[in-house]
N, C-alpha and C. Protein backbone atom coordinates (compact mmCIF):
# COMPACT_ATOMS: atom_id res chain seq x y z
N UNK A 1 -5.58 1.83 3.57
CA UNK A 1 -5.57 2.91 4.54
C UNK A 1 -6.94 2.93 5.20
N UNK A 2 -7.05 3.18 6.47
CA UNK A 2 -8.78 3.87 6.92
C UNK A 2 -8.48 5.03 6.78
N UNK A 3 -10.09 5.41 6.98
CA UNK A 3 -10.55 6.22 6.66
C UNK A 3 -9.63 7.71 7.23
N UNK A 4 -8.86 7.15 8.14
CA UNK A 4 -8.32 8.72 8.24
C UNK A 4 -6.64 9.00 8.27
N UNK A 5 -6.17 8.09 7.39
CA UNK A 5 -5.26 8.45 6.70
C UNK A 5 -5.42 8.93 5.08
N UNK A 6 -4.49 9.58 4.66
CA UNK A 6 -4.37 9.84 2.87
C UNK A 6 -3.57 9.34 2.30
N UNK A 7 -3.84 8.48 1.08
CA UNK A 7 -2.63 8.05 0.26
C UNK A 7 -3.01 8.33 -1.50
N UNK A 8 -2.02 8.33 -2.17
CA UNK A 8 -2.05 8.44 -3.46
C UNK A 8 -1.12 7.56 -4.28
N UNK A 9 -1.65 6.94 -5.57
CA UNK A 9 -1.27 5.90 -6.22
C UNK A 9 -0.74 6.38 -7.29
N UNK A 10 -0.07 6.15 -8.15
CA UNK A 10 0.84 6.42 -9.11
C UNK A 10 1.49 5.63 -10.43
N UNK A 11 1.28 4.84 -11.14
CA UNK A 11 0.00 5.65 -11.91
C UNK A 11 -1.41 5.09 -11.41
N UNK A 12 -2.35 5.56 -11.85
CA UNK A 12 -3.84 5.39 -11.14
C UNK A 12 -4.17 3.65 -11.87
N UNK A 13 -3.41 3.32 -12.62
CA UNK A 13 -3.48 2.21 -13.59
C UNK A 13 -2.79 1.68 -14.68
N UNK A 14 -2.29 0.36 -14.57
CA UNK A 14 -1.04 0.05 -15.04
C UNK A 14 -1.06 -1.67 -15.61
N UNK A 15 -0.26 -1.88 -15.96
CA UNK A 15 -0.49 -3.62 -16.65
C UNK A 15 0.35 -4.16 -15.96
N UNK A 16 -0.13 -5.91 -16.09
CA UNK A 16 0.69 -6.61 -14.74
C UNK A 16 2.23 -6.12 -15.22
N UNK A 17 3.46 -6.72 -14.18
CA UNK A 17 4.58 -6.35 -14.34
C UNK A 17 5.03 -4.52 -14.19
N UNK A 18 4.10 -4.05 -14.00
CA UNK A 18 4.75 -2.41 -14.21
C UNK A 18 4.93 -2.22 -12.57
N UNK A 19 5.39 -1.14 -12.10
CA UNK A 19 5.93 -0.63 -10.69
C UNK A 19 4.83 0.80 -10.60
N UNK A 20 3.93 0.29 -9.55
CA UNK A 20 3.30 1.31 -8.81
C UNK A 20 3.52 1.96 -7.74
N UNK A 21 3.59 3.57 -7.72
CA UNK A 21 3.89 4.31 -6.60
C UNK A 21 3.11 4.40 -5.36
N UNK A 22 2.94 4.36 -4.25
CA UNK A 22 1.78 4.84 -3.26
C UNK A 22 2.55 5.55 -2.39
N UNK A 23 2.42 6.41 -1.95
CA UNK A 23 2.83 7.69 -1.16
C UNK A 23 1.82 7.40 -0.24
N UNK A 24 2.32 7.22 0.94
CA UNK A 24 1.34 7.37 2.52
C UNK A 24 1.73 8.67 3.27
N UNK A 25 0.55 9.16 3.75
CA UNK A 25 0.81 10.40 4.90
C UNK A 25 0.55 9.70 5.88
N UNK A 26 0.27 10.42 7.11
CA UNK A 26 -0.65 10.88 8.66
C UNK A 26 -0.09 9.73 9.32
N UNK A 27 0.92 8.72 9.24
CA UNK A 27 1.63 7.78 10.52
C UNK A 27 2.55 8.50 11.82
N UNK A 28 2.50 7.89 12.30
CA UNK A 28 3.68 9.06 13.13
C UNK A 28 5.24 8.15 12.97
N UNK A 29 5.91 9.10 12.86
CA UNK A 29 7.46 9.07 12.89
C UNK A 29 8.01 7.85 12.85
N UNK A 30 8.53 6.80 12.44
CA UNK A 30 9.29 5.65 13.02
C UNK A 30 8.28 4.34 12.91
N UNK A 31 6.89 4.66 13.51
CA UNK A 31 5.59 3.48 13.22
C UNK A 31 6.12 2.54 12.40
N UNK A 32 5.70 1.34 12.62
CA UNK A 32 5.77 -0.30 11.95
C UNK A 32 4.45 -0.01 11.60
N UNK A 33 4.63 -0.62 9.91
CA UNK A 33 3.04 -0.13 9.22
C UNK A 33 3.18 -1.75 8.65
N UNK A 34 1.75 -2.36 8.10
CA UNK A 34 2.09 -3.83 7.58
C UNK A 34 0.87 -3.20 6.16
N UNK A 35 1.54 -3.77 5.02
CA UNK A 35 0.34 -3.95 4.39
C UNK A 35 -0.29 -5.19 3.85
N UNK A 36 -1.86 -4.77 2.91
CA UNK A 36 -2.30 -6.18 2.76
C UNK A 36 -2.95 -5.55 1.60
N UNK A 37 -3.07 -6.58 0.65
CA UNK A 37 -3.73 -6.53 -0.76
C UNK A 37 -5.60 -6.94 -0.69
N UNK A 38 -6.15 -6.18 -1.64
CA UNK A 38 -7.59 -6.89 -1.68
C UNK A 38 -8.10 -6.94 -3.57
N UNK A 39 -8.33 -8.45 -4.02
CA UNK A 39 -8.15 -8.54 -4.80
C UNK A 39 -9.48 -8.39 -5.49
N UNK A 40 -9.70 -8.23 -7.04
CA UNK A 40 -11.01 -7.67 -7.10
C UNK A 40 -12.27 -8.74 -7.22
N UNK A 41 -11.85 -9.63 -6.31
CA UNK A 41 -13.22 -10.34 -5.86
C UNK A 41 -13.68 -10.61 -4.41
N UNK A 42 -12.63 -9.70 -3.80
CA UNK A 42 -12.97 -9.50 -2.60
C UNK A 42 -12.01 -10.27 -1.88
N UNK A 43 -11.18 -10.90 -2.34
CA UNK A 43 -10.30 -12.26 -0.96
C UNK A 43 -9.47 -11.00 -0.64
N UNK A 44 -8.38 -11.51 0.67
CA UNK A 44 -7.23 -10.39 0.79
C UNK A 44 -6.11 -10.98 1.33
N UNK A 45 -5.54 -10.69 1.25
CA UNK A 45 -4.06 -11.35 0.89
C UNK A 45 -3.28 -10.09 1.92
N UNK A 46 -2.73 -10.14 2.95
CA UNK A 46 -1.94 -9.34 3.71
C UNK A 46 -1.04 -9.23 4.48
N UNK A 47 -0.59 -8.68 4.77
CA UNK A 47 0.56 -8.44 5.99
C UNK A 47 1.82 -9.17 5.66
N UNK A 48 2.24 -9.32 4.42
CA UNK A 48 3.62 -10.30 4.87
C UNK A 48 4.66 -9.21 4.26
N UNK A 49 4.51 -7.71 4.57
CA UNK A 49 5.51 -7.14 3.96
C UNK A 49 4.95 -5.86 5.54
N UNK A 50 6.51 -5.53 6.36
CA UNK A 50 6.40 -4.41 7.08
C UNK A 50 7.75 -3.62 7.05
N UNK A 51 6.82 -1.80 6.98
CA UNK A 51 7.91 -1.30 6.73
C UNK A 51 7.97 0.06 8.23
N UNK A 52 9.00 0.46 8.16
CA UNK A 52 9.16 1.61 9.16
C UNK A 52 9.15 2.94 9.01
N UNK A 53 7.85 3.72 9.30
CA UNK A 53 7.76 4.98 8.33
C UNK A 53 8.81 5.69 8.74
N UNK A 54 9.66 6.76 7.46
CA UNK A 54 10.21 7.55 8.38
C UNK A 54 10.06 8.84 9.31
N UNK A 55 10.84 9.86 9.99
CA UNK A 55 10.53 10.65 10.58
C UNK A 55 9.13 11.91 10.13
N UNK A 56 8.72 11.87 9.09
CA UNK A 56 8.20 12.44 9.06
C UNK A 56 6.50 12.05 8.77
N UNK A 57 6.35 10.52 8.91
CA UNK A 57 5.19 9.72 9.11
C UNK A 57 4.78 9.55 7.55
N UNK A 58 5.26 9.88 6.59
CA UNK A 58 5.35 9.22 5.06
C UNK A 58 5.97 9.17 4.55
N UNK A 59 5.75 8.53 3.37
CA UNK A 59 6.39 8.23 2.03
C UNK A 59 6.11 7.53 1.13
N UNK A 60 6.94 6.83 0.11
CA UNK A 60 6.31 6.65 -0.86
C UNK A 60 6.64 4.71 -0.91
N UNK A 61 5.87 3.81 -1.25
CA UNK A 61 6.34 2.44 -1.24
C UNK A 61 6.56 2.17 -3.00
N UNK A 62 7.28 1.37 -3.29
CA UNK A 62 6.88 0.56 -4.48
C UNK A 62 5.91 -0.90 -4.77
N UNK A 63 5.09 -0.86 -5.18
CA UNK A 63 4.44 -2.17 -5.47
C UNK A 63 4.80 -2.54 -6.64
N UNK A 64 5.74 -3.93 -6.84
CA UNK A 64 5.48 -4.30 -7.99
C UNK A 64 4.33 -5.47 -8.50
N UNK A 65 3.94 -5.33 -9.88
CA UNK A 65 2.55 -5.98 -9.89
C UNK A 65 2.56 -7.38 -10.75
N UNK A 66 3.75 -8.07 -10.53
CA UNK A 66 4.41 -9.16 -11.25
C UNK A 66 3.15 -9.81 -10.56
N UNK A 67 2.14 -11.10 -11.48
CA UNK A 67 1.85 -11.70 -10.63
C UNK A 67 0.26 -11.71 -10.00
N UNK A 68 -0.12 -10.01 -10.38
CA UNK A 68 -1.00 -9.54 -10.38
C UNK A 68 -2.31 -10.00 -11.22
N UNK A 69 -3.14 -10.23 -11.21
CA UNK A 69 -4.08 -10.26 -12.61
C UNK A 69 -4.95 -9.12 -12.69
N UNK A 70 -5.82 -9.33 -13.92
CA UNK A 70 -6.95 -7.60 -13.91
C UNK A 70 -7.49 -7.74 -13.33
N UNK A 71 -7.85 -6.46 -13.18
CA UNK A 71 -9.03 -5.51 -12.45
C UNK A 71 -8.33 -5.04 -11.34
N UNK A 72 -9.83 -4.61 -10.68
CA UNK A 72 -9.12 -3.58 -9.44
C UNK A 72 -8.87 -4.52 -8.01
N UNK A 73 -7.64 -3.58 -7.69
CA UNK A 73 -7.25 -4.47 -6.93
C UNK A 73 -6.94 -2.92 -5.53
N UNK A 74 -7.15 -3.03 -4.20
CA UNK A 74 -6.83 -2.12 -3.75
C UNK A 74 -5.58 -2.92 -2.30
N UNK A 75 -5.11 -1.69 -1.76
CA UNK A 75 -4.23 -1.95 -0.97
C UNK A 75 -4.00 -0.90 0.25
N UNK A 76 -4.08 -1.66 1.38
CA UNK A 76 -4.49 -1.40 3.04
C UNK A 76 -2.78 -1.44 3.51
N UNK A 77 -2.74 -0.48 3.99
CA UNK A 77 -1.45 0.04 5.32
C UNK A 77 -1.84 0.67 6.56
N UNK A 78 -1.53 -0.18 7.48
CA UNK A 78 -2.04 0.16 9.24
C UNK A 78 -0.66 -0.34 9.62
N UNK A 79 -0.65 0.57 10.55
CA UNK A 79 -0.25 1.17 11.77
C UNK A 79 -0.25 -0.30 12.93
N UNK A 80 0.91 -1.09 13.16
CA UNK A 80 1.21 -1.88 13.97
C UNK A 80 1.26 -0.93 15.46
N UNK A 81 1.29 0.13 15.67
CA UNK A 81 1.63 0.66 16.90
C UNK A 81 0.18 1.45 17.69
């Protein structure tokens, strides 16, 4: 997200294979959003997943983390429009 959207993760931390929540606000209605991964050494890995917010400019995605390795890893959703 930048800086002036809000999102929240669910659980805050989890082991590879488990299903993480992220809830996005502040898109507007309908928006093509793409996201992209940043892994915790800094590479980033993005955009090959886009979704269509609905009418009310959030919700919630699933990440699953099959695949994943440790540490922190964060994750970016913008606004194609």
């Amino acid at each position: 997200m930048n800086g002036t959207k809000e999102a929240t993760v669910t659980p805050t931390s989890a082991r590879a294979g488990a299903d993480v929540r992220v809830t996005v606000n502040g898109f507007q209605g309908g928006e093509t959003a793409s996201d992209g991964m940043t892994d915790p050494d800094g590479a980033v890995f993005g955009g090959v997943n886009q979704l269509t917010t609905p009418p009310s400019g959030g919700g919630t995605l699933t990440l699953h983390t099959n695949g994943l390795y440790p540490g922190r890893w964060a994750i970016t959703i913008h606004g194609l429009s």
